[in-house]
C-alpha atoms as a PDB file:
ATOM      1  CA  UNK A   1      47.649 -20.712  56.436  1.00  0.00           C
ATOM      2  CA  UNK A   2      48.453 -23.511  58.879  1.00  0.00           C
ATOM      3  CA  UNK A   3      49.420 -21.060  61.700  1.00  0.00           C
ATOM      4  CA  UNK A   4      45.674 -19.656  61.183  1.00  0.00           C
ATOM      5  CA  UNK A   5      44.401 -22.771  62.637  1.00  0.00           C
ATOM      6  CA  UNK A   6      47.239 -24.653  64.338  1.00  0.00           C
ATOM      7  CA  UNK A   7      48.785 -21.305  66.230  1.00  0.00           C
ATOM      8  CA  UNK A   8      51.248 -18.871  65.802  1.00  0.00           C
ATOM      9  CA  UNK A   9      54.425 -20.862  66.870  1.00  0.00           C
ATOM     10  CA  UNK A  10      58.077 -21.622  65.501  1.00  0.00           C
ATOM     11  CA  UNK A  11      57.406 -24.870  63.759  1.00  0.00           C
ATOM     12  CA  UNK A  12      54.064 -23.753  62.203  1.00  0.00           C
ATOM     13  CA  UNK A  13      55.839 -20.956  60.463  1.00  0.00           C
ATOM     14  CA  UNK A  14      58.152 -22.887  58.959  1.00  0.00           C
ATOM     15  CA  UNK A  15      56.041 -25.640  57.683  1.00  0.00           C
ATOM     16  CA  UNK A  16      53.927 -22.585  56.290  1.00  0.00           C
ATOM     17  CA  UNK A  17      57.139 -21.259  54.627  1.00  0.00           C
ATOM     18  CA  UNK A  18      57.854 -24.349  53.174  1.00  0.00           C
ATOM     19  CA  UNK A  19      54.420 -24.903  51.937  1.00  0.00           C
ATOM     20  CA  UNK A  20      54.358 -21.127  50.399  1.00  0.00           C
ATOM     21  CA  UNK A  21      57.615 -21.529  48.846  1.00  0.00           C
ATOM     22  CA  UNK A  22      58.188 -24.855  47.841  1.00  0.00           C
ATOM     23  CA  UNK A  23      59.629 -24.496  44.094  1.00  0.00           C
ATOM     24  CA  UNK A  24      62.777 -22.946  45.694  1.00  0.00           C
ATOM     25  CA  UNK A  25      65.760 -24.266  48.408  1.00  0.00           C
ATOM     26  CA  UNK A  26      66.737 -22.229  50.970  1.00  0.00           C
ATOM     27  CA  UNK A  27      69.726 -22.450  53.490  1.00  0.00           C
ATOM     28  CA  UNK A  28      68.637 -22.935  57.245  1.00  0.00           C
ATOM     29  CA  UNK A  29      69.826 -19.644  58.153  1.00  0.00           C
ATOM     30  CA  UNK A  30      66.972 -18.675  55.281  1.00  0.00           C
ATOM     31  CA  UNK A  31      64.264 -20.569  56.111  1.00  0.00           C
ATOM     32  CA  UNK A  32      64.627 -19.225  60.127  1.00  0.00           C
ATOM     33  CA  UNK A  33      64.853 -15.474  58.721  1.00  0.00           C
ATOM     34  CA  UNK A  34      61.967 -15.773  56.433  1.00  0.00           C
ATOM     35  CA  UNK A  35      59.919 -17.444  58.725  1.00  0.00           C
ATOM     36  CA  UNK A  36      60.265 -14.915  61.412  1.00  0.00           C
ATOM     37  CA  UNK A  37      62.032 -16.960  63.380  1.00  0.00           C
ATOM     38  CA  UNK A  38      65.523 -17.016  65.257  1.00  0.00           C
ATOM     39  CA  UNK A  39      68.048 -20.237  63.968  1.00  0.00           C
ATOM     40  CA  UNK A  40      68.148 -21.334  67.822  1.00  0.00           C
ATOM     41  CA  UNK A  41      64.311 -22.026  67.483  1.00  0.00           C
ATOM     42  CA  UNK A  42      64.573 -23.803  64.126  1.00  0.00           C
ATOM     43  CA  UNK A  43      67.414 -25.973  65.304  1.00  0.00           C
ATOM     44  CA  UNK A  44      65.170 -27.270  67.927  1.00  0.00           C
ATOM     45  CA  UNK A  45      62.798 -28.958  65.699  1.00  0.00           C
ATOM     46  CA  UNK A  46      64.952 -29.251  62.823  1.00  0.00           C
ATOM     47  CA  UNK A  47      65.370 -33.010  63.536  1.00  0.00           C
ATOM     48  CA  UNK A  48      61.881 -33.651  63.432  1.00  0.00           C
ATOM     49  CA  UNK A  49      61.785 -32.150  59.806  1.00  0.00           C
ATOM     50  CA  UNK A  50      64.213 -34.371  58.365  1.00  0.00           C
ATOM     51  CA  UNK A  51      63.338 -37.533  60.401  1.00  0.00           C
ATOM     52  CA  UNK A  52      59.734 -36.943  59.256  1.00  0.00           C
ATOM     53  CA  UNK A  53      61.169 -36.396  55.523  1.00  0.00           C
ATOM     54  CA  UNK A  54      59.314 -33.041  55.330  1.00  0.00           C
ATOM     55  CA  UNK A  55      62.327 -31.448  53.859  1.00  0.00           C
ATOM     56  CA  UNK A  56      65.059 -32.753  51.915  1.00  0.00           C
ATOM     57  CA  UNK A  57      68.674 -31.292  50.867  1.00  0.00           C
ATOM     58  CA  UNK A  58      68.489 -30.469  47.084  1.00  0.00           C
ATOM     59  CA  UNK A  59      72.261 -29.027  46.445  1.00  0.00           C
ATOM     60  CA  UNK A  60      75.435 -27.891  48.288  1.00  0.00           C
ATOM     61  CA  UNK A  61      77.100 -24.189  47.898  1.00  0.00           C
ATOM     62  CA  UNK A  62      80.333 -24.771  49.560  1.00  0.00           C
ATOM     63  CA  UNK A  63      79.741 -26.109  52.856  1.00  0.00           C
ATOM     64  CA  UNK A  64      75.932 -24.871  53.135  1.00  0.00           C
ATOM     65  CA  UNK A  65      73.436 -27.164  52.235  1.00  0.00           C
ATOM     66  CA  UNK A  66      69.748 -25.980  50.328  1.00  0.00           C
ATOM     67  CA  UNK A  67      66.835 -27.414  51.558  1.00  0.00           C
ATOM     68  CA  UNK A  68      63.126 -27.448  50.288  1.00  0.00           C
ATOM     69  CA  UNK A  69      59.803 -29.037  51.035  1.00  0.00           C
ATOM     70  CA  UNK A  70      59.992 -32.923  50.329  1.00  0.00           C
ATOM     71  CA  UNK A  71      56.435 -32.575  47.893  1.00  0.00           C
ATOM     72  CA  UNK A  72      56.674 -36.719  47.581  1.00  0.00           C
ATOM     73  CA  UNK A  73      56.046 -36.967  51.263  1.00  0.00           C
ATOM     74  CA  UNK A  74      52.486 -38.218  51.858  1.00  0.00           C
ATOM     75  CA  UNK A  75      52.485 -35.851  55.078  1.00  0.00           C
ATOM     76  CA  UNK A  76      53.579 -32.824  53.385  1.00  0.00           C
ATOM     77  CA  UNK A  77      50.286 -33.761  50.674  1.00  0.00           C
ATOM     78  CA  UNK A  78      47.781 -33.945  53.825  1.00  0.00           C
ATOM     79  CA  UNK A  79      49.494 -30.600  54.853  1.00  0.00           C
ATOM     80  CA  UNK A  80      48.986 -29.113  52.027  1.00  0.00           C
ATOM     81  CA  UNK A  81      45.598 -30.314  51.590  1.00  0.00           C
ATOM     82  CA  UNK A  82      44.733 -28.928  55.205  1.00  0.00           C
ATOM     83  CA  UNK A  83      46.558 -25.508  54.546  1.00  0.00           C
ATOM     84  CA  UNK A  84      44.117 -25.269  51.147  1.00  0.00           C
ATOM     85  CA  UNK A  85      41.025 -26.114  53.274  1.00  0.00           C
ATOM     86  CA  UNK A  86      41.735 -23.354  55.886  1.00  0.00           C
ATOM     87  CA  UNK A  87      42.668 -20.603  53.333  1.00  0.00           C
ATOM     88  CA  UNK A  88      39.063 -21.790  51.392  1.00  0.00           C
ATOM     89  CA  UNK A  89      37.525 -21.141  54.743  1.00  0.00           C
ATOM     90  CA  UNK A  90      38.974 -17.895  55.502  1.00  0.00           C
ATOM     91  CA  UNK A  91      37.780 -16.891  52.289  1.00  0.00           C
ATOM     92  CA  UNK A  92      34.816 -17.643  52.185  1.00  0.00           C
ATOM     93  CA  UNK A  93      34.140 -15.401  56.079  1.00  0.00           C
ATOM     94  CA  UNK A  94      35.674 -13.153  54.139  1.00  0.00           C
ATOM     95  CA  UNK A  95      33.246 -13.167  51.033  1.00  0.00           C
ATOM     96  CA  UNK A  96      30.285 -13.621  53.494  1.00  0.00           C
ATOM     97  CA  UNK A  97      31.749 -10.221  55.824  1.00  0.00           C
ATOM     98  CA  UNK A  98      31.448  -8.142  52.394  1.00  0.00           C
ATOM     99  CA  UNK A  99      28.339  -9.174  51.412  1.00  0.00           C
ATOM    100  CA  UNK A 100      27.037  -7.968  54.709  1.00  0.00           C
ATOM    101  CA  UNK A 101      29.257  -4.546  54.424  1.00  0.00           C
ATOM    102  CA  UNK A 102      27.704  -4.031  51.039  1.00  0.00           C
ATOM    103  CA  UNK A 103      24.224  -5.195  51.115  1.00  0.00           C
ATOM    104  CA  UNK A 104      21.514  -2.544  51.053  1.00  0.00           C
ATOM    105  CA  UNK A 105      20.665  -1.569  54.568  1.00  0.00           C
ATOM    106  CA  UNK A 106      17.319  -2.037  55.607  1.00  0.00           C
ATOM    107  CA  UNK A 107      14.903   0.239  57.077  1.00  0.00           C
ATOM    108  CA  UNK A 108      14.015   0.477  60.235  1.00  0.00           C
ATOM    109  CA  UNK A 109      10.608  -0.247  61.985  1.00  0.00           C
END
């Protein structure tokens, strides 16, 4: 929902990947694929996740480590607090758009 209002770019989808799948750990390679997004563009803001503490490394398979959304961070709360308040707004232009589509029509003068 974040890329609704903060754009359509790299690090947007993966903060909204994160925030749509954050009961689960995913390897980089993952979270780049599933995000839409090539591992070149991850890797350039990758730093900024981990520096920020917006992910964390839960577990190791071989040399791969998981990762998933840190939920203690207090900006990953305000994120997810934002990304709820645009997907309420959405719906609700979306509630108002079918009440207009299904309201009876009124006659013309």
């Amino acid at each position: 929902m974040l890329k609704d209002l903060l754009g359509n770019n790299a690090f947007t989808k993966v903060l909204d990947f994160f925030l749509e799948n954050r009961f689960w750990d995913y390897t980089k390679k993952d979270v780049a694929n599933e995000s839409g997004i090539s591992r070149t563009q991850l890797y350039r803001f990758w730093n900024v996740l981990e520096e920020f503490e917006l992910v964390k490394g839960t577990r190791k398979i071989g040399g791969t480590t998981l990762y998933k959304v840190n939920l203690d961070s207090p900006i990953i709360r305000l994120l997810e607090q934002l990304s709820q308040s645009v997907a309420d707004e959405i719906n609700e232009r979306i509630l108002i758009e079918e009440k207009k589509a299904i309201s009876p029509m009124q006659p013309m003068k």
